[in-house]
PDB file of N, CA and C in Angstrom:
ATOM      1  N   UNK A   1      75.479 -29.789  30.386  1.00  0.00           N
ATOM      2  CA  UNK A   1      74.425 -30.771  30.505  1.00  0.00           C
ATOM      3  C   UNK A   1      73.523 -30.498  31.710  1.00  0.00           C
ATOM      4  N   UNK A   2      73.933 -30.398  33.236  1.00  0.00           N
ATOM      5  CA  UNK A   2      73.265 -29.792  33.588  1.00  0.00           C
ATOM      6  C   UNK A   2      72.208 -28.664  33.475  1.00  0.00           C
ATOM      7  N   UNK A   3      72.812 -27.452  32.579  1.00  0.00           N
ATOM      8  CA  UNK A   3      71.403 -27.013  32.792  1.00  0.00           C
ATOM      9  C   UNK A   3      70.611 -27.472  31.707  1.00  0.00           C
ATOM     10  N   UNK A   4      70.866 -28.013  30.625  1.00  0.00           N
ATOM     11  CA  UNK A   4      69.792 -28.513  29.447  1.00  0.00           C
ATOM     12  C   UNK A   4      68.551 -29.279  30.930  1.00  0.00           C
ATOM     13  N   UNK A   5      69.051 -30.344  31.603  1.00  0.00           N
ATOM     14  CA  UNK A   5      68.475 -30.669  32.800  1.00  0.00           C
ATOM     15  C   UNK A   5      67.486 -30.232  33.579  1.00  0.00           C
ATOM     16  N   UNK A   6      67.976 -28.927  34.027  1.00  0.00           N
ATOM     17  CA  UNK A   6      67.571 -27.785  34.698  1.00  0.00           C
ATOM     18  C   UNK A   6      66.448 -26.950  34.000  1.00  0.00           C
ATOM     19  N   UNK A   7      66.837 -26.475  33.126  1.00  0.00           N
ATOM     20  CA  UNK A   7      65.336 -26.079  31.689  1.00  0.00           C
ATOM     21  C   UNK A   7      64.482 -27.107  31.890  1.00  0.00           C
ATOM     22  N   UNK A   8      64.516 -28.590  30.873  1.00  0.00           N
ATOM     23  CA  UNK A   8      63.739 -29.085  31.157  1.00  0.00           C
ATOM     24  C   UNK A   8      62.652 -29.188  32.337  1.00  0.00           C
ATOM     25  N   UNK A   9      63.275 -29.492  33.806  1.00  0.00           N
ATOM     26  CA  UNK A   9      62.955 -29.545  34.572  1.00  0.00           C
ATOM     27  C   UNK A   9      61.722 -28.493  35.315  1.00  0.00           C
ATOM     28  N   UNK A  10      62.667 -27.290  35.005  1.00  0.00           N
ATOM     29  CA  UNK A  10      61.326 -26.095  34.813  1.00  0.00           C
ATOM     30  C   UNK A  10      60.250 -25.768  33.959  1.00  0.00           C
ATOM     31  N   UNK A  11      60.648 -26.631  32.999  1.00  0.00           N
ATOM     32  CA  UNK A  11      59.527 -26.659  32.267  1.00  0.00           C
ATOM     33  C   UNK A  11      58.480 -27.327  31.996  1.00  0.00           C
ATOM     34  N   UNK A  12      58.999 -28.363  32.627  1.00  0.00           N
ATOM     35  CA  UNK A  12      58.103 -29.529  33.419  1.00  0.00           C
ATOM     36  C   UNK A  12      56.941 -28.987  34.534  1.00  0.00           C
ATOM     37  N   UNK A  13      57.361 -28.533  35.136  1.00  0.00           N
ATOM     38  CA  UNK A  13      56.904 -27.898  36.290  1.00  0.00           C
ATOM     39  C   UNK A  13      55.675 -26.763  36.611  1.00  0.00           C
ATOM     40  N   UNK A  14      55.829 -25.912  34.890  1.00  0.00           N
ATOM     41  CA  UNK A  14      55.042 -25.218  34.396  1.00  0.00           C
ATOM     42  C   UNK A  14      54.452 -25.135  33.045  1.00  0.00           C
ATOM     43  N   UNK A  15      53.885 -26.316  32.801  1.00  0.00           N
ATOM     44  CA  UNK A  15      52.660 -26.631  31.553  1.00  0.00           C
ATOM     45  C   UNK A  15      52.639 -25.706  30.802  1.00  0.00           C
ATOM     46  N   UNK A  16      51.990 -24.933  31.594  1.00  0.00           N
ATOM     47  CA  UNK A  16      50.856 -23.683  31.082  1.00  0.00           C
ATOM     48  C   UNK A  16      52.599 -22.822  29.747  1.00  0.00           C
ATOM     49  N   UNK A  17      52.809 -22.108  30.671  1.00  0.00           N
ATOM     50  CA  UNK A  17      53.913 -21.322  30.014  1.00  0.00           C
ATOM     51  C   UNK A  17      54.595 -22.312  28.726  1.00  0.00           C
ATOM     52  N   UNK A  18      55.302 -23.438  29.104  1.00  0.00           N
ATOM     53  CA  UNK A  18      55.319 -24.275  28.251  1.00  0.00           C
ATOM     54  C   UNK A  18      54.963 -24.239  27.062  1.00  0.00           C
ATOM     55  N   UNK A  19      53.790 -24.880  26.887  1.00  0.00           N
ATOM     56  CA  UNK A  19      52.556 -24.486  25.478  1.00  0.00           C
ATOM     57  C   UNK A  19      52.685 -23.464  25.166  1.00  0.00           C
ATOM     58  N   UNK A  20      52.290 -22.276  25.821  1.00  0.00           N
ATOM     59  CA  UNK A  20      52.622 -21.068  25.467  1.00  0.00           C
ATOM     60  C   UNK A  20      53.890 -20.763  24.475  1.00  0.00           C
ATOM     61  N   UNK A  21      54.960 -21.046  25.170  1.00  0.00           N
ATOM     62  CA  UNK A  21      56.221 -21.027  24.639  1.00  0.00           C
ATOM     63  C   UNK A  21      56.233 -21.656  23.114  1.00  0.00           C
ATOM     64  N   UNK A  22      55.425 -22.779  23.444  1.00  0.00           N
ATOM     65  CA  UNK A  22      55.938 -23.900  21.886  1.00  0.00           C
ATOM     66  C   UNK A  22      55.368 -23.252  20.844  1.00  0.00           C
ATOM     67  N   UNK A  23      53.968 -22.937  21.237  1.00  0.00           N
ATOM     68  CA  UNK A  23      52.489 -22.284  20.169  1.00  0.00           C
ATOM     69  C   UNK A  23      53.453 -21.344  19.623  1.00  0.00           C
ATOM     70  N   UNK A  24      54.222 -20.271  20.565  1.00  0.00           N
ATOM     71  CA  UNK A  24      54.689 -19.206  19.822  1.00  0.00           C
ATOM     72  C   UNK A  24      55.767 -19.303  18.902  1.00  0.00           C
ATOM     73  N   UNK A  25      56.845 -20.245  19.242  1.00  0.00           N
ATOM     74  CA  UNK A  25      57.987 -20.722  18.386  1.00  0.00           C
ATOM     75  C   UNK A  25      57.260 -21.626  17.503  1.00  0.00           C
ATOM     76  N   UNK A  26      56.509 -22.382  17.480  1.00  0.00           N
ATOM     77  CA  UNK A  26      55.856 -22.846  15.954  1.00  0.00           C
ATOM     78  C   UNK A  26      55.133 -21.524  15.196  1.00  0.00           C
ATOM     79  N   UNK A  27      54.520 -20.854  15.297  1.00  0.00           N
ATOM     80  CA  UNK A  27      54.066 -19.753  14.774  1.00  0.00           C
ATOM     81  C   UNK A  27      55.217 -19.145  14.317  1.00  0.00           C
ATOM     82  N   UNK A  28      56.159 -18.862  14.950  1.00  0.00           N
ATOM     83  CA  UNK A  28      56.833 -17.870  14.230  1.00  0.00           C
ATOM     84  C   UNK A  28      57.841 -18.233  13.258  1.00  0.00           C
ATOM     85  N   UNK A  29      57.787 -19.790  13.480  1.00  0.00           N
ATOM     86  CA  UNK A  29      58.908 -20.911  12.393  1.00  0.00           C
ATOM     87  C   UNK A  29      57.350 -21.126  11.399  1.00  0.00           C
ATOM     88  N   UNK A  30      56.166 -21.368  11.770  1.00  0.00           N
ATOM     89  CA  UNK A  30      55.381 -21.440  10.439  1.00  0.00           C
ATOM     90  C   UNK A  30      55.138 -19.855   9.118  1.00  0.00           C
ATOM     91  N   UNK A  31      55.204 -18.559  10.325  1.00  0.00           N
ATOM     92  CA  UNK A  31      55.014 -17.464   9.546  1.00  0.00           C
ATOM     93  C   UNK A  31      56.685 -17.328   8.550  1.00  0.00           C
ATOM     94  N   UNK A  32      57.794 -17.579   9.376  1.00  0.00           N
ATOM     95  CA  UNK A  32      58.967 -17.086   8.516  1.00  0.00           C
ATOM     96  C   UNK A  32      58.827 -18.010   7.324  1.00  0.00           C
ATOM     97  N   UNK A  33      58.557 -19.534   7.749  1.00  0.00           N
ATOM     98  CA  UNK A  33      58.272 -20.143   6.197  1.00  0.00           C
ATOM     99  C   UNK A  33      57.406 -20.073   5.321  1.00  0.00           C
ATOM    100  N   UNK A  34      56.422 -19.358   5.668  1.00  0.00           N
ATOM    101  CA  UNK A  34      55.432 -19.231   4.823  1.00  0.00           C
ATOM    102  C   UNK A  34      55.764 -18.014   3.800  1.00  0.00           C
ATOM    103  N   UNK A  35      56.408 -16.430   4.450  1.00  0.00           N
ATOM    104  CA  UNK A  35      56.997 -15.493   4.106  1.00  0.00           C
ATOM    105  C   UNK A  35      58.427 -15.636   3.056  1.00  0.00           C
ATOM    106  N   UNK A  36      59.306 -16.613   3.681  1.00  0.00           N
ATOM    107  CA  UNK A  36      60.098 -16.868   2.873  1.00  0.00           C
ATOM    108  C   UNK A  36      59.561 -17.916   1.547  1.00  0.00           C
ATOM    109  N   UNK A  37      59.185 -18.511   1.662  1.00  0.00           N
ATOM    110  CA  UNK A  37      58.380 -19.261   0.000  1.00  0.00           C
ATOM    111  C   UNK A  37      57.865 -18.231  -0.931  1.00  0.00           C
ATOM    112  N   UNK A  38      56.508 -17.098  -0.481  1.00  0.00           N
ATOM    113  CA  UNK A  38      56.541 -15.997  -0.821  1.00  0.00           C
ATOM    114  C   UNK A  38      57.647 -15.373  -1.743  1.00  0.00           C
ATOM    115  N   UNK A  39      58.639 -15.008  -0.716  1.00  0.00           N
ATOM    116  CA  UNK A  39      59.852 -14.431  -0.901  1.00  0.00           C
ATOM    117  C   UNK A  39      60.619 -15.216  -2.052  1.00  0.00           C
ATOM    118  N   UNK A  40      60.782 -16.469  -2.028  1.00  0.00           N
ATOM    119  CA  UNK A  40      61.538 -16.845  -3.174  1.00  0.00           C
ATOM    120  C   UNK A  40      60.974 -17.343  -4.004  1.00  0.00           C
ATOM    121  N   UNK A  41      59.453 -17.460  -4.268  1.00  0.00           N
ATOM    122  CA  UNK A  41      59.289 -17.489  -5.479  1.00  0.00           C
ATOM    123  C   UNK A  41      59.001 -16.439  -6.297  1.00  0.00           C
ATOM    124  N   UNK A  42      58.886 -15.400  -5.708  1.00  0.00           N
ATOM    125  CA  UNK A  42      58.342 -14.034  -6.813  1.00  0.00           C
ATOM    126  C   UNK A  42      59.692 -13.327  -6.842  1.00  0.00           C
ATOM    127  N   UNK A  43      60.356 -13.208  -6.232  1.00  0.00           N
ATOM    128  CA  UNK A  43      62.126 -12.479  -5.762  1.00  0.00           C
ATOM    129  C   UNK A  43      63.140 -13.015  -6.463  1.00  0.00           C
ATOM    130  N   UNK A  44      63.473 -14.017  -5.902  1.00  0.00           N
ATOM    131  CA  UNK A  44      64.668 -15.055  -6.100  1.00  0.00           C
ATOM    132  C   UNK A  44      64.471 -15.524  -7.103  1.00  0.00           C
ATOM    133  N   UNK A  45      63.112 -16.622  -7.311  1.00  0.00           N
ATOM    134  CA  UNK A  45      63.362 -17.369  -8.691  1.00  0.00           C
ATOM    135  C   UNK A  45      62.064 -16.941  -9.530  1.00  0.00           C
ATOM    136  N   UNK A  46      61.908 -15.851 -10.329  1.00  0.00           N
ATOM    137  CA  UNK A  46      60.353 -15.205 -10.529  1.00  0.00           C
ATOM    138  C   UNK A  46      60.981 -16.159 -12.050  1.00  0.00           C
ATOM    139  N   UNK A  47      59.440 -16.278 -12.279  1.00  0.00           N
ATOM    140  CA  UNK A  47      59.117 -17.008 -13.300  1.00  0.00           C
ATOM    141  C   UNK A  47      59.586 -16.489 -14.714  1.00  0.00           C
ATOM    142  N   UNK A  48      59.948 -17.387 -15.722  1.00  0.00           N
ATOM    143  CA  UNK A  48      60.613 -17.404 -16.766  1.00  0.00           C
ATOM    144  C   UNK A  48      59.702 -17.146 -18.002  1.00  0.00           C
ATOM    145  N   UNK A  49      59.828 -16.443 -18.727  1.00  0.00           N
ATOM    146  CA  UNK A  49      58.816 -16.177 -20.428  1.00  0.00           C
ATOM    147  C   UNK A  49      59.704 -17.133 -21.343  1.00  0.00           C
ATOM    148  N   UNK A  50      58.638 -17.508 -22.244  1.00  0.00           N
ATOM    149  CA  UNK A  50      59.741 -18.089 -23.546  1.00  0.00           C
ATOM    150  C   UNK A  50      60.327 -16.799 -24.801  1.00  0.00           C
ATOM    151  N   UNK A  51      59.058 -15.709 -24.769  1.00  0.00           N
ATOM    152  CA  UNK A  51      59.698 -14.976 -25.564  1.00  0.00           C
ATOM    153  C   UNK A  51      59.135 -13.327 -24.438  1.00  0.00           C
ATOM    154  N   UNK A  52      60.026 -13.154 -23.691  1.00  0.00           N
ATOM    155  CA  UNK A  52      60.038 -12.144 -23.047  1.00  0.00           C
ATOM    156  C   UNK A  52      59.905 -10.745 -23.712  1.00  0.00           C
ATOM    157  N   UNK A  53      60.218 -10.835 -25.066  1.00  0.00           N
ATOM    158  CA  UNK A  53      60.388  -9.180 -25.805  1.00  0.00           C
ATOM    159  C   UNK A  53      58.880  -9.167 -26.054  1.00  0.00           C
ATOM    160  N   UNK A  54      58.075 -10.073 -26.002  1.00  0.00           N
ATOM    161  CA  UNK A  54      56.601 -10.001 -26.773  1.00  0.00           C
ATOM    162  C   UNK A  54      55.698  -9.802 -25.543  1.00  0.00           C
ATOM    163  N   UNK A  55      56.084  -9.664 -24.211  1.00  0.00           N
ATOM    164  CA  UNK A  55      55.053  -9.349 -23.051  1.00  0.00           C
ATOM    165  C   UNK A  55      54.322  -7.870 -23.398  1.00  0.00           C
ATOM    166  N   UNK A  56      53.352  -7.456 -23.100  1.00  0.00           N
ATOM    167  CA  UNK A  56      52.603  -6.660 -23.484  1.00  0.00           C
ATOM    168  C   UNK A  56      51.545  -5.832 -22.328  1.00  0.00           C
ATOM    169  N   UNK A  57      51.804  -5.202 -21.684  1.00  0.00           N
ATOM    170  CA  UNK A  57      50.975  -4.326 -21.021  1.00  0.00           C
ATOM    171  C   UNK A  57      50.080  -3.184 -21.434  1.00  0.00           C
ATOM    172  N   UNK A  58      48.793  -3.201 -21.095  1.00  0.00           N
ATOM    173  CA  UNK A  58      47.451  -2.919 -20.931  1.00  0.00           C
ATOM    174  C   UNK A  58      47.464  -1.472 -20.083  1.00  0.00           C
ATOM    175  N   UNK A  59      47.111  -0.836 -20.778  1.00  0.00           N
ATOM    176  CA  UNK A  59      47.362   0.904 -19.761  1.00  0.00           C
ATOM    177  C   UNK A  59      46.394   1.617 -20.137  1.00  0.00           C
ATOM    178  N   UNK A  60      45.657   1.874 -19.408  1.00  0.00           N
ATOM    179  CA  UNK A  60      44.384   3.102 -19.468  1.00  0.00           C
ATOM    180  C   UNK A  60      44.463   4.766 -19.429  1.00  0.00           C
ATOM    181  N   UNK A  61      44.139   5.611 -19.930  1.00  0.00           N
ATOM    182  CA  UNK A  61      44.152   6.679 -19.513  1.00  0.00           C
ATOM    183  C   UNK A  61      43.481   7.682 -20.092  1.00  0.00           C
ATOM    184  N   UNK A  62      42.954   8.926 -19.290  1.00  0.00           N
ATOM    185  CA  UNK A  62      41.956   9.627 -19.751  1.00  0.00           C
ATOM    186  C   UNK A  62      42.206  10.712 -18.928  1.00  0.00           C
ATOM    187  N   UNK A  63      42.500  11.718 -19.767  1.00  0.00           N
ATOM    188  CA  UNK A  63      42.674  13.160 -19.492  1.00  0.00           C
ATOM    189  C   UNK A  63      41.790  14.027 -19.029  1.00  0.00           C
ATOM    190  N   UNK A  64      40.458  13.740 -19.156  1.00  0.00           N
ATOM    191  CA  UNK A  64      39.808  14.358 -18.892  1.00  0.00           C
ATOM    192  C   UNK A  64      39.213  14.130 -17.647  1.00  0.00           C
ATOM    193  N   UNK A  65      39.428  13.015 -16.986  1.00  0.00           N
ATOM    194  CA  UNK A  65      38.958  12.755 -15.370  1.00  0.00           C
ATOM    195  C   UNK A  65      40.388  12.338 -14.368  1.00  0.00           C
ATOM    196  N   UNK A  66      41.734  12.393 -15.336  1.00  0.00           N
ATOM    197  CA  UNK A  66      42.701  12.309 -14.803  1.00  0.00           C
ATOM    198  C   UNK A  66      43.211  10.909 -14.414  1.00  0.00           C
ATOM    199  N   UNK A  67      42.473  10.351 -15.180  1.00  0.00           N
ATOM    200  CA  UNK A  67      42.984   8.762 -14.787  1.00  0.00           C
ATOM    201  C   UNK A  67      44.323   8.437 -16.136  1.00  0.00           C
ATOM    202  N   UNK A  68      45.156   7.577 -15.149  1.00  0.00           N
ATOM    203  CA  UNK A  68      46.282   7.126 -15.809  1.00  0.00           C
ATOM    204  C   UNK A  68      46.408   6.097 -15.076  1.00  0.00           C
ATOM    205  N   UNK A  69      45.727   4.578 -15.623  1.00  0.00           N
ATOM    206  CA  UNK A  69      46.761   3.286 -14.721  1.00  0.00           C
ATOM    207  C   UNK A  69      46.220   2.192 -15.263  1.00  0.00           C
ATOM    208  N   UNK A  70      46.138   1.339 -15.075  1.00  0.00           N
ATOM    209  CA  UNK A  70      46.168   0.363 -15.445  1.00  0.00           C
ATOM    210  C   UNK A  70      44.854  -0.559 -15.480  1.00  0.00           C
ATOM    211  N   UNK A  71      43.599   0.478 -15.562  1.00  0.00           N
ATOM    212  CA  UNK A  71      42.376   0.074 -15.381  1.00  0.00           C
ATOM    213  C   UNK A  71      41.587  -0.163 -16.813  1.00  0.00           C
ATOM    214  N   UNK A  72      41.598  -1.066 -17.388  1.00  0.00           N
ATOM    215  CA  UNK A  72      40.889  -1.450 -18.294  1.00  0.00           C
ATOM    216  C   UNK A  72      39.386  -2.205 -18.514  1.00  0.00           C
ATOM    217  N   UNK A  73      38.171  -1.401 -19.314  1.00  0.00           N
ATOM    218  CA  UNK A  73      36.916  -2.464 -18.911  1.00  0.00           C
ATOM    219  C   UNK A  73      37.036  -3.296 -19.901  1.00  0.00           C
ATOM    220  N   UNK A  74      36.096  -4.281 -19.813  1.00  0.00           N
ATOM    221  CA  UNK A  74      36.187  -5.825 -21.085  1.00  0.00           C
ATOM    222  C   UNK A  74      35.495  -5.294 -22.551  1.00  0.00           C
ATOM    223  N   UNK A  75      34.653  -4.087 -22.299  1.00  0.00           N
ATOM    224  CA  UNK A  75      34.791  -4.227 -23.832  1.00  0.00           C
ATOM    225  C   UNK A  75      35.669  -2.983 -24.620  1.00  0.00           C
ATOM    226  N   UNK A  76      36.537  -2.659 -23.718  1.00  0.00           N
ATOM    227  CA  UNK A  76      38.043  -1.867 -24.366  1.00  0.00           C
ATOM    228  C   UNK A  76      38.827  -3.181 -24.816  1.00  0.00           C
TER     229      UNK A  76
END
């Protein structure tokens, strides 16, 4: 208990650093949560199809300028 006391006390003492201190521990508790939501919704719980065998991907390619990917224009 004392030093919980003792911290405080110094930290009292110096504002400035203080703020400093907090700004950075909220930042880095707002970036990990923001990263982890990210993280578990595309990772952990990625979204569900009703008929998954019928998904269908779109693929471009042309031999003659060497393109192969996934670039399609609107009236292909």
């Amino acid at each position: 208990m004392p030093d919980l006391r003792y911290a405080a006390r110094s930290l009292l003492k110096s504002p400035g650093f203080t703020l400093v201190a907090v700004l950075t521990i909220a930042v880095g508790i707002g970036a990990n949560t923001a990263l982890f939501s990210t993280f578990n919704t595309l990772v952990l719980h990625p979204q569900s199809f009703p008929q998954p065998d019928q998904l269908v991907r779109l693929w471009a390619g042309n031999a003659g300028v060497g393109l192969n990917g996934p670039a399609m224009s609107w009236p292909r």
